[in-house]
N, C-alpha and C. Protein backbone atom coordinates (compact mmCIF):
# COMPACT_ATOMS: atom_id res chain seq x y z
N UNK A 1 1.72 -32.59 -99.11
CA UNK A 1 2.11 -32.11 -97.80
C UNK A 1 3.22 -31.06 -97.91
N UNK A 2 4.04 -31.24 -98.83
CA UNK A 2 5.38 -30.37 -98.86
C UNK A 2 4.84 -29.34 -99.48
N UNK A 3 3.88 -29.20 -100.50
CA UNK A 3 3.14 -28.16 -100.71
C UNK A 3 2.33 -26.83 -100.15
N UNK A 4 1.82 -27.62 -99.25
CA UNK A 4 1.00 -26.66 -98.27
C UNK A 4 2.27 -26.33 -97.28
N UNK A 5 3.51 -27.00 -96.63
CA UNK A 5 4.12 -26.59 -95.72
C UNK A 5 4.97 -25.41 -96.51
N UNK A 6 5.60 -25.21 -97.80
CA UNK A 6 5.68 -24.37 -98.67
C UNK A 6 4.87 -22.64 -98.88
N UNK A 7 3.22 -23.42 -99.26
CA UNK A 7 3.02 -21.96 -99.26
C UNK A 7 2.66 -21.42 -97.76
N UNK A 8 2.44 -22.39 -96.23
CA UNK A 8 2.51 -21.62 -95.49
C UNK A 8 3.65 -20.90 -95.38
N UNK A 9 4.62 -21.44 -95.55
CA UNK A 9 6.35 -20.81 -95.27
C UNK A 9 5.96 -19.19 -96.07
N UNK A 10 5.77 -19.31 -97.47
CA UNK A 10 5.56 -18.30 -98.28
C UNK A 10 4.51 -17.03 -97.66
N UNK A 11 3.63 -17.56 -97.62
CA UNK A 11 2.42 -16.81 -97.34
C UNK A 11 2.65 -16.11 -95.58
N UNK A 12 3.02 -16.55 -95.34
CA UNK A 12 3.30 -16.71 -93.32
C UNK A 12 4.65 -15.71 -93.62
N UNK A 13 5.71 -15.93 -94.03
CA UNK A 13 6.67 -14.93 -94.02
C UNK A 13 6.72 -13.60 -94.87
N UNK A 14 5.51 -13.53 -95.70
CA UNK A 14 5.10 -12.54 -96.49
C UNK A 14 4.25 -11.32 -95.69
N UNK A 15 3.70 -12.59 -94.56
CA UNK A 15 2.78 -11.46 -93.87
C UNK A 15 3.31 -11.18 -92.71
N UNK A 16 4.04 -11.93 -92.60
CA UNK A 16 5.41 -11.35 -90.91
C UNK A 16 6.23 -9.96 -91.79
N UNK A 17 6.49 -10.37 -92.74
CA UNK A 17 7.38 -9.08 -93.24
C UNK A 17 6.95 -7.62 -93.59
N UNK A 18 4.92 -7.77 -93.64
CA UNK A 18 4.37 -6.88 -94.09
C UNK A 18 4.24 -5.89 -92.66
N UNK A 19 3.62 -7.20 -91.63
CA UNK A 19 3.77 -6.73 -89.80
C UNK A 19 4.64 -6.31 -89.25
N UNK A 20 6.33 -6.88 -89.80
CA UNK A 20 7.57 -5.92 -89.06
C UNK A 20 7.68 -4.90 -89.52
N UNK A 21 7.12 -4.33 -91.18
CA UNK A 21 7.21 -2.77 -91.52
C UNK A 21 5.63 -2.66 -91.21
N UNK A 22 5.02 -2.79 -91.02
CA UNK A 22 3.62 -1.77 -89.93
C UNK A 22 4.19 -1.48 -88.69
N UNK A 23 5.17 -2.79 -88.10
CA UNK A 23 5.64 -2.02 -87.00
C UNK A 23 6.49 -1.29 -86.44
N UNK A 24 7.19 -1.53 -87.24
CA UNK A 24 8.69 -0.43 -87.76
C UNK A 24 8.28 1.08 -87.97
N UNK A 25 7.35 1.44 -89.02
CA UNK A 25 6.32 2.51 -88.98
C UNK A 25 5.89 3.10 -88.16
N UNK A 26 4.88 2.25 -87.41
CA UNK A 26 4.25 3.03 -86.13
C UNK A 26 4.87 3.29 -85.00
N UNK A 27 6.08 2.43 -85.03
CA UNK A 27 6.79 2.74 -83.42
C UNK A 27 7.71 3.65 -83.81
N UNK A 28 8.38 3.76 -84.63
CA UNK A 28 9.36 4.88 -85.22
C UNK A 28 9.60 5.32 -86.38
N UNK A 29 8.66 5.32 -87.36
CA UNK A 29 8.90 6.47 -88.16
C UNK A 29 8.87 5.52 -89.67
N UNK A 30 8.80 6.36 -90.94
CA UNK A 30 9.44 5.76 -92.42
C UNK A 30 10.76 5.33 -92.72
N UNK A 31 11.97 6.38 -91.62
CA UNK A 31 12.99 5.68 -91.70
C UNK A 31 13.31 4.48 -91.49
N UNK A 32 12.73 3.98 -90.21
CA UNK A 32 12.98 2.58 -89.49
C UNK A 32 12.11 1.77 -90.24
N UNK A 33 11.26 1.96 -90.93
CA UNK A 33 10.80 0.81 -91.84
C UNK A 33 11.41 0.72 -93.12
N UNK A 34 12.10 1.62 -93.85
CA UNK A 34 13.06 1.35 -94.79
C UNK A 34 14.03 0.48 -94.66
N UNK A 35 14.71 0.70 -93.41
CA UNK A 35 15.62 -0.38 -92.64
C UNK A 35 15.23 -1.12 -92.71
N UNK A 36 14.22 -1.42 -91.96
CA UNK A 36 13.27 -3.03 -91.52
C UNK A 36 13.34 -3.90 -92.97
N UNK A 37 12.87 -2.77 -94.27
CA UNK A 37 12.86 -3.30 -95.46
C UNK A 37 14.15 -4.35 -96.12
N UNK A 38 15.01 -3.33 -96.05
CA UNK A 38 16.52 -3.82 -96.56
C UNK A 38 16.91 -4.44 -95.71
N UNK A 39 16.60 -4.80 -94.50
CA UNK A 39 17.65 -5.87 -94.08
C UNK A 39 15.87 -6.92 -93.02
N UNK A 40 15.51 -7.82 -93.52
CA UNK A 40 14.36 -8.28 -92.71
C UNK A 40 14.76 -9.02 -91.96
N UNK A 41 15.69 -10.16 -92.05
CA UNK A 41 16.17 -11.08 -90.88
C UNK A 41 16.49 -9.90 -89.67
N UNK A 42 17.61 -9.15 -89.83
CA UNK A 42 18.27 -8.81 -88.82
C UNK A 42 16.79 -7.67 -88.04
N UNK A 43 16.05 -7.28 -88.94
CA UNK A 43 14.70 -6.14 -88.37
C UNK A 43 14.10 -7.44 -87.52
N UNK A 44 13.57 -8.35 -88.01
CA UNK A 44 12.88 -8.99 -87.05
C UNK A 44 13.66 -9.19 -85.70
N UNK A 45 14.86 -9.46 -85.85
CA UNK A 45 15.72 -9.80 -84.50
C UNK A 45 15.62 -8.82 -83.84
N UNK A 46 15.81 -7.18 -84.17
CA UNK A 46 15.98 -6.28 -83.50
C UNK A 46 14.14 -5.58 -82.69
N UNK A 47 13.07 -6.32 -83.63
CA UNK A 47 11.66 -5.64 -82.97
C UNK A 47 11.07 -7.11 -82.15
N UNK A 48 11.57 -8.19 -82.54
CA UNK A 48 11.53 -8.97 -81.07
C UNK A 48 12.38 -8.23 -79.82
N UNK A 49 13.48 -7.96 -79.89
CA UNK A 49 14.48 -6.91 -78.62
C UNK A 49 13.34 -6.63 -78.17
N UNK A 50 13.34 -5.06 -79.59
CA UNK A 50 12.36 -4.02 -79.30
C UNK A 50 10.88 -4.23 -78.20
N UNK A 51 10.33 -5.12 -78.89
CA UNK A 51 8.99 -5.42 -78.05
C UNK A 51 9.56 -5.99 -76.64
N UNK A 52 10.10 -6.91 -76.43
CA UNK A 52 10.73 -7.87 -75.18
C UNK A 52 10.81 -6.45 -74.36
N UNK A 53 12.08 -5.60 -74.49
CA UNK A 53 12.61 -4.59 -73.58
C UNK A 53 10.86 -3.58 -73.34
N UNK A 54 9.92 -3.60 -74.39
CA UNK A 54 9.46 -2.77 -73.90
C UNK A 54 8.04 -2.93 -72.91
N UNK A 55 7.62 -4.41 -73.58
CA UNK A 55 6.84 -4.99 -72.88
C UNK A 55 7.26 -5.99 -71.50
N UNK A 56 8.25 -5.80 -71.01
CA UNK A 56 8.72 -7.09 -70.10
C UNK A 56 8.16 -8.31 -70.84
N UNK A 57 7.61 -8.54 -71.85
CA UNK A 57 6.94 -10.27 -71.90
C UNK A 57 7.94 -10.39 -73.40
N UNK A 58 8.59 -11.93 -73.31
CA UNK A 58 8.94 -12.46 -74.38
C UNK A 58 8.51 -12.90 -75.07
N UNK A 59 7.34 -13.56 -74.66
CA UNK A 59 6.09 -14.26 -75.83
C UNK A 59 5.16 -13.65 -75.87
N UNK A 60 5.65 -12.76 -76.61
CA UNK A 60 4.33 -11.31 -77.06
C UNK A 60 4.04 -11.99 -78.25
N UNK A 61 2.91 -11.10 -78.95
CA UNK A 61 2.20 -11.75 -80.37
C UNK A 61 3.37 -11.35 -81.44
N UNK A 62 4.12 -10.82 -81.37
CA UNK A 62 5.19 -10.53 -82.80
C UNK A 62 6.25 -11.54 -82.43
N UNK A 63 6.71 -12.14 -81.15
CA UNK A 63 7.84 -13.27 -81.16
C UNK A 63 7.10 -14.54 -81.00
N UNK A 64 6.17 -14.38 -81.05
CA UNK A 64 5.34 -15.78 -80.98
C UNK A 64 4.90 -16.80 -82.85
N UNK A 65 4.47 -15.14 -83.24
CA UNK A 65 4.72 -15.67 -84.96
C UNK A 65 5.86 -15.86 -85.68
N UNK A 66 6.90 -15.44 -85.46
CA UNK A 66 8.52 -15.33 -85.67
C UNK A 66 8.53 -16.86 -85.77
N UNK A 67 8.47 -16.99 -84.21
CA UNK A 67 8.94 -18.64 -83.12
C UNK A 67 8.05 -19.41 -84.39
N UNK A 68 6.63 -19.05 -84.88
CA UNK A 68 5.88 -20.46 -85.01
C UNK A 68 6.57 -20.03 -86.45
N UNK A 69 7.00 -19.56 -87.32
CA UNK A 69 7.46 -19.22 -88.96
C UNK A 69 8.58 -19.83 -88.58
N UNK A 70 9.84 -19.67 -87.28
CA UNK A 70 10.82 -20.67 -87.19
C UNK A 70 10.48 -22.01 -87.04
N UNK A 71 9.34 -22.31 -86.37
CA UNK A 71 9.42 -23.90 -86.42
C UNK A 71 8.56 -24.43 -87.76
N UNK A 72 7.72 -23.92 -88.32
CA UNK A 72 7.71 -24.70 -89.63
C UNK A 72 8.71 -24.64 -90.33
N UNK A 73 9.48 -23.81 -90.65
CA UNK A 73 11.35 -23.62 -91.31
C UNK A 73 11.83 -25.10 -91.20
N UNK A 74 11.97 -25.09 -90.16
CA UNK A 74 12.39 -26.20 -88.99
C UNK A 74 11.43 -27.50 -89.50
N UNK A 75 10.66 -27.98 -88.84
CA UNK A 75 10.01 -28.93 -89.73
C UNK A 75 9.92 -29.22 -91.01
N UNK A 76 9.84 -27.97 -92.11
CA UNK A 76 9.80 -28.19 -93.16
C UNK A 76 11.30 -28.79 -93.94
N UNK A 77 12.47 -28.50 -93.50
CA UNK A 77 14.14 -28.49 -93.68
C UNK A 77 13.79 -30.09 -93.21
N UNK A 78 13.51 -30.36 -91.67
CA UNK A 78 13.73 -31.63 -91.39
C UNK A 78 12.82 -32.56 -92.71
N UNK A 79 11.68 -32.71 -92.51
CA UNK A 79 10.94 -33.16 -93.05
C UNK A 79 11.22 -33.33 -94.66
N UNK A 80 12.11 -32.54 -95.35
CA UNK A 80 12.59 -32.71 -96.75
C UNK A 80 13.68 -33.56 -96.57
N UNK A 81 14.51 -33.37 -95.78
CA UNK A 81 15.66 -34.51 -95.46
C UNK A 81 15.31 -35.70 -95.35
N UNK A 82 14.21 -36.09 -94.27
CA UNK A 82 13.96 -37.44 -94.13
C UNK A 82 13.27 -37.93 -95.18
N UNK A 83 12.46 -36.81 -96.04
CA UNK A 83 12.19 -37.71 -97.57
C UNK A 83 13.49 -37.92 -98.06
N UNK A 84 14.22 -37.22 -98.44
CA UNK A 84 15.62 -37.17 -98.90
C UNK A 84 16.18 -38.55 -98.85
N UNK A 85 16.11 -38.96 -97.53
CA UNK A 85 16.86 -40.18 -96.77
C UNK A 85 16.44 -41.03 -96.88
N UNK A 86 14.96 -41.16 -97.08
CA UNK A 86 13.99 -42.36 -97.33
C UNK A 86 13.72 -42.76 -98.71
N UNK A 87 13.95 -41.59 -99.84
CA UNK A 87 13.86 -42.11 -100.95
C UNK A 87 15.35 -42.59 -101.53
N UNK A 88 16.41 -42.09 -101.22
CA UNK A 88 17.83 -42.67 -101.79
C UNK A 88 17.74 -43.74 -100.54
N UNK A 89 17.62 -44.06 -99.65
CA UNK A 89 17.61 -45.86 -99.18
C UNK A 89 16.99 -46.40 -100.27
N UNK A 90 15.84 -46.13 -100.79
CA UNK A 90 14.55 -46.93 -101.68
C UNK A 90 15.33 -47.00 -102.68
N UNK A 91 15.97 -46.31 -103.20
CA UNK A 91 16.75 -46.28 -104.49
C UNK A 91 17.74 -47.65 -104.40
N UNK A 92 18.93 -47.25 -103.35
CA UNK A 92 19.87 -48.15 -103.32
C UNK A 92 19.54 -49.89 -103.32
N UNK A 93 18.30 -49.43 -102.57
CA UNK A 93 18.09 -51.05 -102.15
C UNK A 93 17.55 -52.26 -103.50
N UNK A 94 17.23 -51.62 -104.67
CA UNK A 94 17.04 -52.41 -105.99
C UNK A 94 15.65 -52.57 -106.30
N UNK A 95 14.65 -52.03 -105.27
CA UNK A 95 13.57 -53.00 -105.06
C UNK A 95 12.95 -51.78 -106.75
């Protein structure tokens, strides 16, 4: 299970990062995708803006994959902890 939630994380943020420089590109230029390049957290923050201000809609298709790559993050972080938590109880307890 931690496997597959892994290479989606991998594979899923590989191809969000390939989509914020296609879209960095087409909406403004090689410069703005160089940017987008060197800094990707803060590019994604700024072409969610980007799209929001230009489309009036917040749950457009580029903050909607963001949102779902944040919540497996999110699940996946939780979900290692509570193994975390569940195997050092198992430990302590002698059995």
């Amino acid at each position: 299970m931690v496997g597959l939630v892994v290479l989606i994380l991998q594979v899923g943020g590989a191809m969000l990062y390939g989509y914020t420089l296609y879209l960095a590109y087409t909406l403004s230029g090689l410069v703005a995708a160089v940017i987008s390049a060197m800094f990707p957290g803060v590019a994604n923050l700024y072409w969610i803006y980007d799209r929001w201000s230009v489309t009036g809609d917040f749950l457009n298709f580029y903050t909607n994959m963001n949102l779902l790559w944040l919540a497996v993050y999110v699940f996946a972080i939780a979900g290692l902890g509570l193994g975390a938590s569940l195997s050092s109880r198992r430990d302590t307890t002698g059995d």
